[in-house]
N, C-alpha and C. Protein backbone atom coordinates (compact mmCIF):
# COMPACT_ATOMS: atom_id res chain seq x y z
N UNK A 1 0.80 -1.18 0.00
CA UNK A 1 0.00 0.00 0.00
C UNK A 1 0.85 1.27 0.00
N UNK A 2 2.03 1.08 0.70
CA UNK A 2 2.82 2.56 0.57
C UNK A 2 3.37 2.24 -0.95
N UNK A 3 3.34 1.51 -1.61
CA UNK A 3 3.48 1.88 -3.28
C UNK A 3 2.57 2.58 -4.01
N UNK A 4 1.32 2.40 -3.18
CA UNK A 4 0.12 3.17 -4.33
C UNK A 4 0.11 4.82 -4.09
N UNK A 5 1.28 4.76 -2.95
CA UNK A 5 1.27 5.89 -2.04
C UNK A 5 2.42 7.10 -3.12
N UNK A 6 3.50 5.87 -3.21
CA UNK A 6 4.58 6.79 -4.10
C UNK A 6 3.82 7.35 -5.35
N UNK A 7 3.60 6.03 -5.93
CA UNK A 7 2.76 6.21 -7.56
C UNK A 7 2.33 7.74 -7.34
N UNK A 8 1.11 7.67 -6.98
CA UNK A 8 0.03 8.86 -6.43
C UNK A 8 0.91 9.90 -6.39
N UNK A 9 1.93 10.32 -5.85
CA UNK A 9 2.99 11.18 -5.34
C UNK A 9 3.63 11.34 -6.84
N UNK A 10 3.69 10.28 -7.20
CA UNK A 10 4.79 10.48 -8.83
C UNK A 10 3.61 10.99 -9.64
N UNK A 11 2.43 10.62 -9.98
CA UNK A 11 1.69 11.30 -10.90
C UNK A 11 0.96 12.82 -10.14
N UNK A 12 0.82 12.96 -9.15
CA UNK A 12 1.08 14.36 -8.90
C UNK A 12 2.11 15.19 -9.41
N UNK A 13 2.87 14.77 -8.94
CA UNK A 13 4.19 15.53 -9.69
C UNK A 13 4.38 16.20 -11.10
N UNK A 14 3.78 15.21 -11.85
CA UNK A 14 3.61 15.76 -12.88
C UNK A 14 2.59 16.89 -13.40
N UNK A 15 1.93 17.45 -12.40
CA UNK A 15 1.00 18.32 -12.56
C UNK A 15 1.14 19.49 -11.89
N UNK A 16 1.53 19.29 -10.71
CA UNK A 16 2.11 20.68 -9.78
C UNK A 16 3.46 21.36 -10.50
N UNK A 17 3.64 22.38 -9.15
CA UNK A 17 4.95 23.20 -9.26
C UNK A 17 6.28 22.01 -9.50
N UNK A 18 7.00 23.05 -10.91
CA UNK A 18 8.51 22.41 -11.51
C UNK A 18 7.95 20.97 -12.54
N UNK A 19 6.71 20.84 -12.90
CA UNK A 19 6.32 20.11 -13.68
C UNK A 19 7.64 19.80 -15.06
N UNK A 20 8.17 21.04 -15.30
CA UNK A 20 9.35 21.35 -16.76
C UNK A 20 10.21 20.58 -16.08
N UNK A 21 10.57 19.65 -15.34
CA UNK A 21 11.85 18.68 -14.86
C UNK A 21 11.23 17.50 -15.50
N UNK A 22 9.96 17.31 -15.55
CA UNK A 22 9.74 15.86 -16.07
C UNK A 22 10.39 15.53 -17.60
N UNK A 23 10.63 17.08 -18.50
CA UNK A 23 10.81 17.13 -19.78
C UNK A 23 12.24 17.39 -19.81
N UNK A 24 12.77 18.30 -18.91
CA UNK A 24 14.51 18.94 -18.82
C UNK A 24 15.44 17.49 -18.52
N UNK A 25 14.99 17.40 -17.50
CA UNK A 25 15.72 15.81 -16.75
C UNK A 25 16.02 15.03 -17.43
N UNK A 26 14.73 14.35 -18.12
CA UNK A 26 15.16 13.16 -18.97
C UNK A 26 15.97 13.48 -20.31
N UNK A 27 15.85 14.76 -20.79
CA UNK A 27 16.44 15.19 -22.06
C UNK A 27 17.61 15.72 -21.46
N UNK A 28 18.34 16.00 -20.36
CA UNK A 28 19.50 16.10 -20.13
C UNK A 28 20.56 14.95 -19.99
N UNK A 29 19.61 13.94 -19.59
CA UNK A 29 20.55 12.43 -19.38
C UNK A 29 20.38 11.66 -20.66
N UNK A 30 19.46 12.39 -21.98
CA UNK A 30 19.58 11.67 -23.10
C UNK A 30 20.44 12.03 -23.08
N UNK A 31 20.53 13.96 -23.73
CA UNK A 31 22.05 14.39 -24.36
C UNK A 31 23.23 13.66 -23.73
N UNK A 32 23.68 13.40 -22.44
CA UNK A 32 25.03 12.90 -21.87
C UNK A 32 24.89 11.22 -22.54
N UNK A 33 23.78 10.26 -22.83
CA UNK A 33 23.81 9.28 -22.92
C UNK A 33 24.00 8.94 -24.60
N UNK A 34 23.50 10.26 -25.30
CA UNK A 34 23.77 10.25 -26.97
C UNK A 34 25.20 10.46 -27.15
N UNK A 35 25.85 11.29 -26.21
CA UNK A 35 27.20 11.83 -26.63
C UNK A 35 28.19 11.01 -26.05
N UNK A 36 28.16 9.95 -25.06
CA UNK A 36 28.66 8.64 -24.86
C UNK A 36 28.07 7.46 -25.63
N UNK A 37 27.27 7.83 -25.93
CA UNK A 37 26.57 6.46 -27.09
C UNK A 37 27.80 6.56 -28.34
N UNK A 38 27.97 7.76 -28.75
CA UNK A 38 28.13 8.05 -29.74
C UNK A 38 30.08 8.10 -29.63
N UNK A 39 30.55 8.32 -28.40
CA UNK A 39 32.23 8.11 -28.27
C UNK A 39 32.27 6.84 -27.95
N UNK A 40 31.29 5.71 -27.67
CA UNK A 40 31.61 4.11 -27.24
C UNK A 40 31.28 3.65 -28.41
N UNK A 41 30.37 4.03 -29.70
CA UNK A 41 30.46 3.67 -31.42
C UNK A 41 31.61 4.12 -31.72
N UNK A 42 32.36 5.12 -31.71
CA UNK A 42 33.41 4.95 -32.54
C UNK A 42 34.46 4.59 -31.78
N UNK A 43 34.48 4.14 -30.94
CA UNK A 43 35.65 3.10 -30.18
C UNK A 43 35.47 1.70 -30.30
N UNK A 44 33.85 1.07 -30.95
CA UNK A 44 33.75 -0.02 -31.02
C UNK A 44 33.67 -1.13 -29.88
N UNK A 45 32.83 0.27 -28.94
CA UNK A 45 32.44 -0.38 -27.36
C UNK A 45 31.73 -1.04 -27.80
N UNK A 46 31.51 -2.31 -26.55
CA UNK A 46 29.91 -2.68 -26.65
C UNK A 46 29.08 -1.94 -25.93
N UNK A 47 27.88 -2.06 -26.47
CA UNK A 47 26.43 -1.38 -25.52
C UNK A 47 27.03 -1.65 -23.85
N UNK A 48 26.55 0.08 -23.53
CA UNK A 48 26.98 0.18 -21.82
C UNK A 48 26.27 -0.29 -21.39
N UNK A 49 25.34 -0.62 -20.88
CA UNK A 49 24.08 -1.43 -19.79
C UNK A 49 24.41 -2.81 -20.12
N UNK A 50 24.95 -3.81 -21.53
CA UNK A 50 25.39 -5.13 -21.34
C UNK A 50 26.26 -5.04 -20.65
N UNK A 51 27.51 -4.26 -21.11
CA UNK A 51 28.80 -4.74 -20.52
C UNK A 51 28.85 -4.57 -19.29
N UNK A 52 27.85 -3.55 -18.67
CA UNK A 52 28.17 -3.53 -16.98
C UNK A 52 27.90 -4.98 -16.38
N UNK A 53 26.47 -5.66 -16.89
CA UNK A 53 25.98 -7.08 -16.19
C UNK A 53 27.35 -8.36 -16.78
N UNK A 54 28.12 -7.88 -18.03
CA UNK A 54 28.50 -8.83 -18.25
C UNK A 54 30.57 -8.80 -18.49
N UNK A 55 30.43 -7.53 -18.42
CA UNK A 55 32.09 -8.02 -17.84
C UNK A 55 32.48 -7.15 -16.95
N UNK A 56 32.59 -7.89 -15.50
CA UNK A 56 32.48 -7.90 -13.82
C UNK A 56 34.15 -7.31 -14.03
N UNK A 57 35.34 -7.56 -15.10
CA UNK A 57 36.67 -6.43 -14.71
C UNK A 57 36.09 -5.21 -15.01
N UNK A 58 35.64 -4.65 -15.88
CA UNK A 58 35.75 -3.27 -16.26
C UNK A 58 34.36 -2.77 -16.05
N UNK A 59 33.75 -3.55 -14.98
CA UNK A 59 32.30 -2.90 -14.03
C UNK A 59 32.33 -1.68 -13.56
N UNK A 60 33.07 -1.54 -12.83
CA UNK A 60 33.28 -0.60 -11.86
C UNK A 60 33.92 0.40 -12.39
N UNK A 61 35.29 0.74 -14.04
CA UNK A 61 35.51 1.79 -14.43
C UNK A 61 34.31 2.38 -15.28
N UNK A 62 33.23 1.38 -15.50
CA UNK A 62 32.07 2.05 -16.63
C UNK A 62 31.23 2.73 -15.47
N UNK A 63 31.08 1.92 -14.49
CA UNK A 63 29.93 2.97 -13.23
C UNK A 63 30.57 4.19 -13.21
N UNK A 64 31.61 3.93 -13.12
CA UNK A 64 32.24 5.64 -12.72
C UNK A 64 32.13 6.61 -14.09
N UNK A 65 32.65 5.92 -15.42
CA UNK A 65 32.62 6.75 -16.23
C UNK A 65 31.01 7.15 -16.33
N UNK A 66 30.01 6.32 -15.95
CA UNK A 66 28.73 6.78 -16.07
C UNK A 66 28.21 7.64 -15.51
N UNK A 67 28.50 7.97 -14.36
CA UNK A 67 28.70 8.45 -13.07
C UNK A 67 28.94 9.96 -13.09
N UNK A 68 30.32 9.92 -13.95
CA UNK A 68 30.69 11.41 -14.17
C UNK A 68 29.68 12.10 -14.99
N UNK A 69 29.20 11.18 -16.37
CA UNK A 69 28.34 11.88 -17.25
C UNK A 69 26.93 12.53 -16.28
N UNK A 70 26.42 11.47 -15.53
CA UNK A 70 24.82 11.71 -15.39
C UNK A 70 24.74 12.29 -13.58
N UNK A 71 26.11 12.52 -13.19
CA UNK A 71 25.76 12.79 -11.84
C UNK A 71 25.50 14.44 -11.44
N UNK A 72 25.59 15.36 -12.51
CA UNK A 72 25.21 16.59 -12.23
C UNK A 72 23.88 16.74 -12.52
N UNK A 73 22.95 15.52 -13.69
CA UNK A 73 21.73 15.63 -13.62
C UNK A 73 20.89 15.03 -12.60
N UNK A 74 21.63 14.08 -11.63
CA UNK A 74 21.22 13.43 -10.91
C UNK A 74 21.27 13.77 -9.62
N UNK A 75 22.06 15.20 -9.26
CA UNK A 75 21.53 15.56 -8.05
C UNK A 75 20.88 16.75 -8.50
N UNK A 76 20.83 17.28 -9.93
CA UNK A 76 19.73 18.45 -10.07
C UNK A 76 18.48 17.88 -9.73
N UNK A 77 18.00 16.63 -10.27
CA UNK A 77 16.75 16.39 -9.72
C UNK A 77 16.05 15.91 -8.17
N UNK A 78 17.69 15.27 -7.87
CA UNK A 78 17.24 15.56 -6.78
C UNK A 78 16.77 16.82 -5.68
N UNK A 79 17.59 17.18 -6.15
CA UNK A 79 17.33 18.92 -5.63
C UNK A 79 15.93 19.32 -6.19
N UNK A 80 15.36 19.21 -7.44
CA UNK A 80 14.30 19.91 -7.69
C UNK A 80 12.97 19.21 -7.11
N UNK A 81 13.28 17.51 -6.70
CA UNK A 81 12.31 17.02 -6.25
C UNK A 81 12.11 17.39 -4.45
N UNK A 82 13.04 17.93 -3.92
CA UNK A 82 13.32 18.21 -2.55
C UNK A 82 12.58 19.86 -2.50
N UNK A 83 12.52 20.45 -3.30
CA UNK A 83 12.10 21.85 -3.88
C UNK A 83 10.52 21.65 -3.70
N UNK A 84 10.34 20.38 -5.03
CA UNK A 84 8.66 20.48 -5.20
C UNK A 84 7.76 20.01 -3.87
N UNK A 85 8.47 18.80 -3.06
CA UNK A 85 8.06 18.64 -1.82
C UNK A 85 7.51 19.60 -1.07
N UNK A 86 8.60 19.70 -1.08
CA UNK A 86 8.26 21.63 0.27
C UNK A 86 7.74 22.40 -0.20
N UNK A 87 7.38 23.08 -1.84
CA UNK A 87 6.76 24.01 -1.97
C UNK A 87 5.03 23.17 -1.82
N UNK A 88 4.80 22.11 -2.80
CA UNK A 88 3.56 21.23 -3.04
C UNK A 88 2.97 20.55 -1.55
N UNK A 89 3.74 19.46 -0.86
CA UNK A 89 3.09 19.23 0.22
C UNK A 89 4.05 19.50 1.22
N UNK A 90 4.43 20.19 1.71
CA UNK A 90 5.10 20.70 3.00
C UNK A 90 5.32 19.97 3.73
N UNK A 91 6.42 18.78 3.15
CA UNK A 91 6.91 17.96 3.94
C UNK A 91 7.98 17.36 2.70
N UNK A 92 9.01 16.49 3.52
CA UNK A 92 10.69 15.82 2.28
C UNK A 92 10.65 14.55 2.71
N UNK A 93 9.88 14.02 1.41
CA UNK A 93 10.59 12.27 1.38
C UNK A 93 11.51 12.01 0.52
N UNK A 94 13.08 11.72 1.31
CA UNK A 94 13.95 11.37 0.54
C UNK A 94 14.45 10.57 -0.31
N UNK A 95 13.53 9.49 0.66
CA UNK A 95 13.44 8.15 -0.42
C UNK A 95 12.21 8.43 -1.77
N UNK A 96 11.60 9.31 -1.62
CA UNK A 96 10.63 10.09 -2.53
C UNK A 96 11.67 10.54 -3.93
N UNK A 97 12.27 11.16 -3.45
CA UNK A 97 13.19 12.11 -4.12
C UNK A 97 14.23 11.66 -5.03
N UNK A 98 15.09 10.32 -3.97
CA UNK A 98 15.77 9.31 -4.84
C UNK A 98 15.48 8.64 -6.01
N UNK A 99 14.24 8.14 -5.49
CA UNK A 99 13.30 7.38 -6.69
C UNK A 99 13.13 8.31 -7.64
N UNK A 100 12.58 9.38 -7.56
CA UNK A 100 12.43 10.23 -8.57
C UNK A 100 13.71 10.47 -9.97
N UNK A 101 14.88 11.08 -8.86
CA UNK A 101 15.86 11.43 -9.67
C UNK A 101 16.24 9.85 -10.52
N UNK A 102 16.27 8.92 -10.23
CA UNK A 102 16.64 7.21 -10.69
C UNK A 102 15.66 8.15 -12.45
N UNK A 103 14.13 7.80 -11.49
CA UNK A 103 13.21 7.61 -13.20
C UNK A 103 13.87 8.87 -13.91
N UNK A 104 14.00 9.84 -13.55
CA UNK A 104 14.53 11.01 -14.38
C UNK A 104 15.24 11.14 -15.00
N UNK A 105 16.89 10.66 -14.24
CA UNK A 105 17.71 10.95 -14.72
C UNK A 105 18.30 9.65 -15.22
N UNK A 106 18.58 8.43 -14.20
CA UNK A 106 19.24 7.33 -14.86
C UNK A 106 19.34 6.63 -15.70
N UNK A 107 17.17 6.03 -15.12
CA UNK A 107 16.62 5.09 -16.64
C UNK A 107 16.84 5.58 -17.80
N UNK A 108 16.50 7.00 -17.97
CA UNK A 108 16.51 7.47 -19.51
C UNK A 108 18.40 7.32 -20.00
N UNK A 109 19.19 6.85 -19.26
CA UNK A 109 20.90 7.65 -19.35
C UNK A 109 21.06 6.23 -19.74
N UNK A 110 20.59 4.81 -18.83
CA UNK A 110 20.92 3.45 -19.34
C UNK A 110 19.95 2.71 -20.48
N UNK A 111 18.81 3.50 -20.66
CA UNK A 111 18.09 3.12 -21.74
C UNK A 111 18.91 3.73 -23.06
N UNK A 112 19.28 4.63 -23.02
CA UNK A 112 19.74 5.49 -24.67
C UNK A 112 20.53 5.24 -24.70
N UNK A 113 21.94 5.15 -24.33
CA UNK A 113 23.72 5.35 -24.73
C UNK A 113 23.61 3.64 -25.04
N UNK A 114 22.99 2.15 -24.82
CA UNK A 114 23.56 1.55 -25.62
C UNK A 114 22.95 1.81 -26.99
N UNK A 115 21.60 2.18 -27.01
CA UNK A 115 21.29 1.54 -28.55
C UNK A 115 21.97 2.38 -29.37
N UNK A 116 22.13 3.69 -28.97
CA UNK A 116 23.07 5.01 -29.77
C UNK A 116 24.42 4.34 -30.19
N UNK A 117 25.17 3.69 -28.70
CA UNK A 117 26.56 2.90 -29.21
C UNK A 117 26.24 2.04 -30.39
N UNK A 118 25.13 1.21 -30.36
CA UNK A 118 24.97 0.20 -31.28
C UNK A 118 25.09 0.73 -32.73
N UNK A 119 23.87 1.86 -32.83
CA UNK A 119 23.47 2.48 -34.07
C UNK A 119 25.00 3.13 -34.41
N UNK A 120 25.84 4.09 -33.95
CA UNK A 120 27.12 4.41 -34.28
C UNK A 120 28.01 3.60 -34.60
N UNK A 121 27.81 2.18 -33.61
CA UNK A 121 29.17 1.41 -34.33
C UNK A 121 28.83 1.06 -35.79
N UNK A 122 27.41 0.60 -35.88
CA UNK A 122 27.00 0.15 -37.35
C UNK A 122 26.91 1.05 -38.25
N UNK A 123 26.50 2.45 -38.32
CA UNK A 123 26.93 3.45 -38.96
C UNK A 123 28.51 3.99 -39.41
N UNK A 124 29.41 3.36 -38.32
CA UNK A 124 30.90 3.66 -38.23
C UNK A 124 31.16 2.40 -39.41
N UNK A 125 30.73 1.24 -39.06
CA UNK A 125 31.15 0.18 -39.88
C UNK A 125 30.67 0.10 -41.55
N UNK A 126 29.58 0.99 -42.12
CA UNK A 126 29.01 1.24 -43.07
C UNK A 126 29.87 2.32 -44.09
N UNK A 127 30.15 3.51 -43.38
CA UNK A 127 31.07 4.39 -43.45
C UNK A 127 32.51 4.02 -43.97
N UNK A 128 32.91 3.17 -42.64
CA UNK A 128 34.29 2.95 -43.23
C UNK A 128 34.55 1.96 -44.58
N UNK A 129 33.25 0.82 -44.79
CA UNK A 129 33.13 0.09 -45.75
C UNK A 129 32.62 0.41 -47.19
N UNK A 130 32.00 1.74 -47.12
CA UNK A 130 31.74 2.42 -48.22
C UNK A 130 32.83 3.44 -48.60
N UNK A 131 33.87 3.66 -47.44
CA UNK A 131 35.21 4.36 -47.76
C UNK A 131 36.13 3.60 -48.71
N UNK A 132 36.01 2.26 -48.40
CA UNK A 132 37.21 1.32 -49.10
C UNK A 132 36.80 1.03 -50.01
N UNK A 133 35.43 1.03 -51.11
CA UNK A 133 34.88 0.83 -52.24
C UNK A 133 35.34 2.00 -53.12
N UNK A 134 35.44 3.06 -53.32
CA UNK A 134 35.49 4.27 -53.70
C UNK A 134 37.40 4.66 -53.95
């Protein structure tokens, strides 16, 4: 029952004060996740969200490199969800807030940068193979 509680709380959100974070947020952790999508295609990374589950050496330098990209959007929202609290219901759930910044900022950051890597490497590989015909 305290889930129907967050929900309720999350689709409020979208209607009150700072509503423009639901649209800024996630389009800020695209841009960082297109523009690492797009330097792990032409390095001929694999997709970031496989390689974290699937190679356990170089786990922990991709969290961080991820980390650096999406962590200035990820405490902006936190901050703006700590904002809408107090102005909307005059009270701070942090675990409110966490959750929030995750859907905002993260999902959208580990959903986009692999398929972007994908689409770039295969675009990179098209490119360079239509270079050597010519």
């Amino acid at each position: 029952m305290a889930l129907d509680g967050f929900w309720g709380d999350v689709l409020s959100r979208s209607q009150g004060p700072f509503k423009l974070r639901f649209i800024l947020q996630p389009t800020m952790a695209a841009f960082f996740a297109i523009r690492s999508g797009l330097r792990d295609g032409r390095q001929g990374r694999p997709a970031y969200l496989w390689s974290i589950f699937t190679n356990p050496e170089s786990r922990r330098s991709l969290l961080h490199e991820g980390w650096k990209d999406i962590s200035k959007v990820f405490i902006a929202a936190i901050v703006m969800d700590v904002l809408y609290q107090w102005v909307a219901m005059k009270k701070i759930y942090f675990g409110e807030a966490l959750c929030m910044a995750i859907l905002l900022a993260i999902v959208p950051y580990f959903l986009i940068r692999g398929p972007v890597s994908r689409i770039a490497r295969r675009a990179g590989a098209k490119g360079t193979s239509s270079n050597k015909a010519t």
